[in-house]
N, C-alpha and C. Protein backbone atom coordinates (compact mmCIF):
# COMPACT_ATOMS: atom_id res chain seq x y z
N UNK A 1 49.01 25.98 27.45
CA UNK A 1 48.08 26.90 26.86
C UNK A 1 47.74 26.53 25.42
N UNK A 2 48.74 25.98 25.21
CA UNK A 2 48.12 25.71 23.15
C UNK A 2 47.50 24.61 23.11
N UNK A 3 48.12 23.69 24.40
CA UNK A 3 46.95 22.39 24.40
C UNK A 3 45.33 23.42 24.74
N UNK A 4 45.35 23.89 25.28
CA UNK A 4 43.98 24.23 25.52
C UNK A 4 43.14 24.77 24.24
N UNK A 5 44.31 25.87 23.90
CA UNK A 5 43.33 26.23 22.14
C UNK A 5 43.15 25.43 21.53
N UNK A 6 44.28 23.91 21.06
CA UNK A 6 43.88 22.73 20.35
C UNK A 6 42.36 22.23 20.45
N UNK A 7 42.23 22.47 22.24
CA UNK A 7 41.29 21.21 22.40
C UNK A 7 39.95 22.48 22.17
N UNK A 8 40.19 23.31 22.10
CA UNK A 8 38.66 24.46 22.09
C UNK A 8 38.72 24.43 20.48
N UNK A 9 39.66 24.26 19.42
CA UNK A 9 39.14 24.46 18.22
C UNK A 9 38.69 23.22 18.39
N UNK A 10 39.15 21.80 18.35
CA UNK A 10 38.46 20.53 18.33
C UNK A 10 36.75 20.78 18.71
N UNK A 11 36.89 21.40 20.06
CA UNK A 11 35.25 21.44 20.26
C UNK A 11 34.62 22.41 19.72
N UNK A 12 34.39 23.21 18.71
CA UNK A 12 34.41 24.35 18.03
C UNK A 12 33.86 23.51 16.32
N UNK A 13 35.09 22.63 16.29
CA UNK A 13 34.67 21.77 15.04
C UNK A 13 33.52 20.67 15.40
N UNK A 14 33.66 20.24 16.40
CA UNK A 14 32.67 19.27 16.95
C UNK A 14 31.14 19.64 17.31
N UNK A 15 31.47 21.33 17.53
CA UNK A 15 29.85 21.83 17.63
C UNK A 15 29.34 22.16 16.16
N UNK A 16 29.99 22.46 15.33
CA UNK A 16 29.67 22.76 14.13
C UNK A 16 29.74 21.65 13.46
N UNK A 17 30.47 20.70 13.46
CA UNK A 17 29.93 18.80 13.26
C UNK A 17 28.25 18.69 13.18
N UNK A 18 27.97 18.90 14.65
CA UNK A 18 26.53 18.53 15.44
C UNK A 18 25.52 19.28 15.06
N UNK A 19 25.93 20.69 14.50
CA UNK A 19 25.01 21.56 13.76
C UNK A 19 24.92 21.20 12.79
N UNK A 20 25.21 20.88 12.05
CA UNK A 20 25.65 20.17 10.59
C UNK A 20 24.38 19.35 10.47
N UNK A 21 24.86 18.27 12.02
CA UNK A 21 23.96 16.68 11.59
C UNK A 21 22.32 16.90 12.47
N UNK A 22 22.39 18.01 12.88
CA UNK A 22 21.22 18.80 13.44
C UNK A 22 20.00 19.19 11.76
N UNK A 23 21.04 19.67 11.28
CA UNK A 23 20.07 20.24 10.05
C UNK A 23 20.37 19.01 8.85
N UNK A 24 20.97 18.15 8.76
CA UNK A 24 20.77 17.00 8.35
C UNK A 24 19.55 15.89 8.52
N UNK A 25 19.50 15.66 9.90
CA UNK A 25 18.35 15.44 10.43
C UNK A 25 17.04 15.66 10.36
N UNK A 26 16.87 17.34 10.49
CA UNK A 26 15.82 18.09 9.89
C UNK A 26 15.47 18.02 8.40
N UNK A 27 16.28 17.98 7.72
CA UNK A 27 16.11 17.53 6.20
C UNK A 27 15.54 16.53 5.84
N UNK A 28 15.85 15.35 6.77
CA UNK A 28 15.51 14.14 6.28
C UNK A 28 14.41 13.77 7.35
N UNK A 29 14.08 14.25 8.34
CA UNK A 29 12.32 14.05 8.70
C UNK A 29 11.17 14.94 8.06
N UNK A 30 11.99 15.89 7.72
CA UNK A 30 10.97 16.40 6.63
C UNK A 30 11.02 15.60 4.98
N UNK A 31 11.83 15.11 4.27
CA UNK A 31 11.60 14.61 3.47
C UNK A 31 10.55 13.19 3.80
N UNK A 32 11.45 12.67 5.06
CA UNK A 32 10.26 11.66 5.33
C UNK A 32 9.43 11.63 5.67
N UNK A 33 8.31 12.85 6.18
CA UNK A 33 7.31 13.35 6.67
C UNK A 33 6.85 13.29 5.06
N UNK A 34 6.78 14.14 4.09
CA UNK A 34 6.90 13.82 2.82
C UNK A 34 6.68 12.64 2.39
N UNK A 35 7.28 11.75 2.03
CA UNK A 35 7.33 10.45 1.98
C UNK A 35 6.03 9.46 2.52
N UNK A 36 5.87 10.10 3.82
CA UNK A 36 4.70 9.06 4.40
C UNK A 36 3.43 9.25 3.61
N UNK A 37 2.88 10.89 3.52
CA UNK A 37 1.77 11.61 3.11
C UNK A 37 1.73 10.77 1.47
N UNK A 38 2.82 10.73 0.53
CA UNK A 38 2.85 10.06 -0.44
C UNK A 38 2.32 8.72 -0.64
N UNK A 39 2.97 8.10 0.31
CA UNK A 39 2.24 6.59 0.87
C UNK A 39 0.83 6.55 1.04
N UNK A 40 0.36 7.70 1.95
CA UNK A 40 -1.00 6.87 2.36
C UNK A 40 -1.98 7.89 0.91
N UNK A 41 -1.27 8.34 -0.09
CA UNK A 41 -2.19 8.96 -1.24
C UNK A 41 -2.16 7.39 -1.89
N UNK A 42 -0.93 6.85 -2.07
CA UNK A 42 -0.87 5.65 -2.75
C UNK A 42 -1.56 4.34 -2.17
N UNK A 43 -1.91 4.64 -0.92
CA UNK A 43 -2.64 3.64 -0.27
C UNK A 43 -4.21 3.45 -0.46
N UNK A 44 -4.74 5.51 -0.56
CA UNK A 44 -6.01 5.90 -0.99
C UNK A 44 -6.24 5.50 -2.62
N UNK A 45 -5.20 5.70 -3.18
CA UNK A 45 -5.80 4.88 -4.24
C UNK A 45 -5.58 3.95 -4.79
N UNK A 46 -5.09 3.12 -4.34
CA UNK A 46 -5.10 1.28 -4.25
C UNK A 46 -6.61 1.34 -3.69
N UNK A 47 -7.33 1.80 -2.82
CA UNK A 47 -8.31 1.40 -2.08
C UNK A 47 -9.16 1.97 -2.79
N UNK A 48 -9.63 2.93 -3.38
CA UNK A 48 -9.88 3.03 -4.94
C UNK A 48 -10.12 2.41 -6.03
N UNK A 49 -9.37 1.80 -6.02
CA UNK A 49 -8.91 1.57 -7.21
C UNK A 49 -9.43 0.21 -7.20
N UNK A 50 -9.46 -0.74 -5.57
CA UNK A 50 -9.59 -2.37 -5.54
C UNK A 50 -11.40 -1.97 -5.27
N UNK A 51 -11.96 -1.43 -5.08
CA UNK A 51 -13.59 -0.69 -4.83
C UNK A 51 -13.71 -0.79 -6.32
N UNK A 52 -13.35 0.43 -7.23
CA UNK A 52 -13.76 -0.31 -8.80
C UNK A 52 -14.04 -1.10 -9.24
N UNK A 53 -12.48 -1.92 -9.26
CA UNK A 53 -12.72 -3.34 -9.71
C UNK A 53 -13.78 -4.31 -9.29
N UNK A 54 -14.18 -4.10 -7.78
CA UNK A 54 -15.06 -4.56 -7.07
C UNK A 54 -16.74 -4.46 -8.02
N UNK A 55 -16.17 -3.33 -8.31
CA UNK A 55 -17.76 -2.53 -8.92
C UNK A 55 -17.71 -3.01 -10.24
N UNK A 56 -16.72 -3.57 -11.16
CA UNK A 56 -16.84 -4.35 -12.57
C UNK A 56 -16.81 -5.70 -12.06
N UNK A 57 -16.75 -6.21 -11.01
CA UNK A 57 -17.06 -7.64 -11.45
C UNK A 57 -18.92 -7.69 -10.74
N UNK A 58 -18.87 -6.70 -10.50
CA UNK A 58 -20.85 -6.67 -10.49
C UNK A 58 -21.23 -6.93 -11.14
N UNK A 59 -20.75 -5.40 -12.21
CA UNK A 59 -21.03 -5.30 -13.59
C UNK A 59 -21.02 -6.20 -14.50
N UNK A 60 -19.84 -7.15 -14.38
CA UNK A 60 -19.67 -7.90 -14.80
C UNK A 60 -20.53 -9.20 -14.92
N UNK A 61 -21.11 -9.55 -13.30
CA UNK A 61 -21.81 -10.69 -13.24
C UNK A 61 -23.44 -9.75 -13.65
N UNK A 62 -23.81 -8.85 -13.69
CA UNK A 62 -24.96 -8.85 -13.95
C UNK A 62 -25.09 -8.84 -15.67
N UNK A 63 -24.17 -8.15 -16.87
CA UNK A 63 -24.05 -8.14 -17.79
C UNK A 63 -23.74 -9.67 -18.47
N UNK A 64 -23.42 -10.55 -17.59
CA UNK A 64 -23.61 -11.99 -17.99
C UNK A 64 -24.96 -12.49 -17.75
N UNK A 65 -25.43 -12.24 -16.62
CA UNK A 65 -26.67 -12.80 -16.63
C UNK A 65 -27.33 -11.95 -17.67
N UNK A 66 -27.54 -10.88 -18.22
CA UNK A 66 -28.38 -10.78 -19.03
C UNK A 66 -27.77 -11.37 -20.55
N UNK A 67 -27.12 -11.22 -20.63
CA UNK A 67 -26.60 -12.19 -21.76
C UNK A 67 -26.98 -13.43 -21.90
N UNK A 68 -27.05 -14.18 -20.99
CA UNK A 68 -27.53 -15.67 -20.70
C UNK A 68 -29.05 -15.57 -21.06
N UNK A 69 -29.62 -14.03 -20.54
CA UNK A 69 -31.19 -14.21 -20.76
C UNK A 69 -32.06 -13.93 -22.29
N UNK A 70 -30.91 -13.19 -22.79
CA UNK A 70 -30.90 -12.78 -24.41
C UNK A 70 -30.80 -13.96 -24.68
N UNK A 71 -29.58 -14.60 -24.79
CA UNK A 71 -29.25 -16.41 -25.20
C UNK A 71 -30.21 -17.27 -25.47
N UNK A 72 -31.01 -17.36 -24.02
CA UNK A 72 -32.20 -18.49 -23.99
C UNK A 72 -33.60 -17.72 -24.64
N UNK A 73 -33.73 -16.78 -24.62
CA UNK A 73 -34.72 -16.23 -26.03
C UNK A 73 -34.15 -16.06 -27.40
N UNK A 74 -33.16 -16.12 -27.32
CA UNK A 74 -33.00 -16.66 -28.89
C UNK A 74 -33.04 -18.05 -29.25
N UNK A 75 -32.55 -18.85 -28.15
CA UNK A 75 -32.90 -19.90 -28.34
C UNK A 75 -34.49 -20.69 -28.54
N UNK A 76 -34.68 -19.70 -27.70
CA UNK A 76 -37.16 -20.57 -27.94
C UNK A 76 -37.43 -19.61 -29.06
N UNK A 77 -36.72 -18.51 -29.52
CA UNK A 77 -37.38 -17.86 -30.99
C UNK A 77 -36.59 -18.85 -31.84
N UNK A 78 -35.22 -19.53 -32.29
CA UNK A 78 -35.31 -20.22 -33.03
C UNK A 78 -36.04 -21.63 -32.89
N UNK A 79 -36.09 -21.68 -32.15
CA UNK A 79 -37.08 -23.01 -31.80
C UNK A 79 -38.70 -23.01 -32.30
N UNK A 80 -38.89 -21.61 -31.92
CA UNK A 80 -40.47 -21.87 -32.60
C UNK A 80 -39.95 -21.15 -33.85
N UNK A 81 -39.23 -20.72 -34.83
CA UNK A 81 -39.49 -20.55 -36.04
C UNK A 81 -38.72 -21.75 -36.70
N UNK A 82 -38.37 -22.79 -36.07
CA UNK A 82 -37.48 -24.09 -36.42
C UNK A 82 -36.05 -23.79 -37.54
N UNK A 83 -35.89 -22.93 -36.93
CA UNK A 83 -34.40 -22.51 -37.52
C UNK A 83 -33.38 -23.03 -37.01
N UNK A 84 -33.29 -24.57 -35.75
CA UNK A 84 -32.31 -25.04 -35.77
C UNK A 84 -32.64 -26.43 -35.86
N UNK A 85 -31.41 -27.06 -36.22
CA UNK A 85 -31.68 -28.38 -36.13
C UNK A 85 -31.34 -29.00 -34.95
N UNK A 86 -32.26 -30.27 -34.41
CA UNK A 86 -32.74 -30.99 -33.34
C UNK A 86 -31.30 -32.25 -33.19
């Protein structure tokens, strides 16, 4: 008979073990449920963020070409007022 109570507290501790790692479990798919949603914010703005950059090297190449086009009119205005040397 006391073997039997032994072995019913054992399973007694063993269900309350399993409850334990029951809400352990739950803790940590919800943190990692958490976790993912974080990811794909960090993913939305990497993708963001590489679209910008995208959008300054437009900027970029069109603000050179006009630079280049300022350049070569300054260059034929000093040319016809002979303000450089040949």
């Amino acid at each position: 008979m006391t073997e039997q109570i032994e072995i019913l507290e054992h399973l007694r501790a063993m269900r309350a073990d399993i409850a334990q790692l029951k809400d352990d479990v739950g803790t940590l798919k919800q943190r990692f449920t958490a976790l993912e949603a974080q990811l794909a914010g960090v993913h939305a703005e990497i993708a963001g963020l590489r679209a910008a950059i995208a959008g300054l090297h437009g900027d970029n190449a069109i603000l050179h070409g006009r630079i280049e086009a300022v350049d070569r009119r300054l260059d034929r205005i000093e040319r016809r007022l002979e303000l450089t040397s040949v």
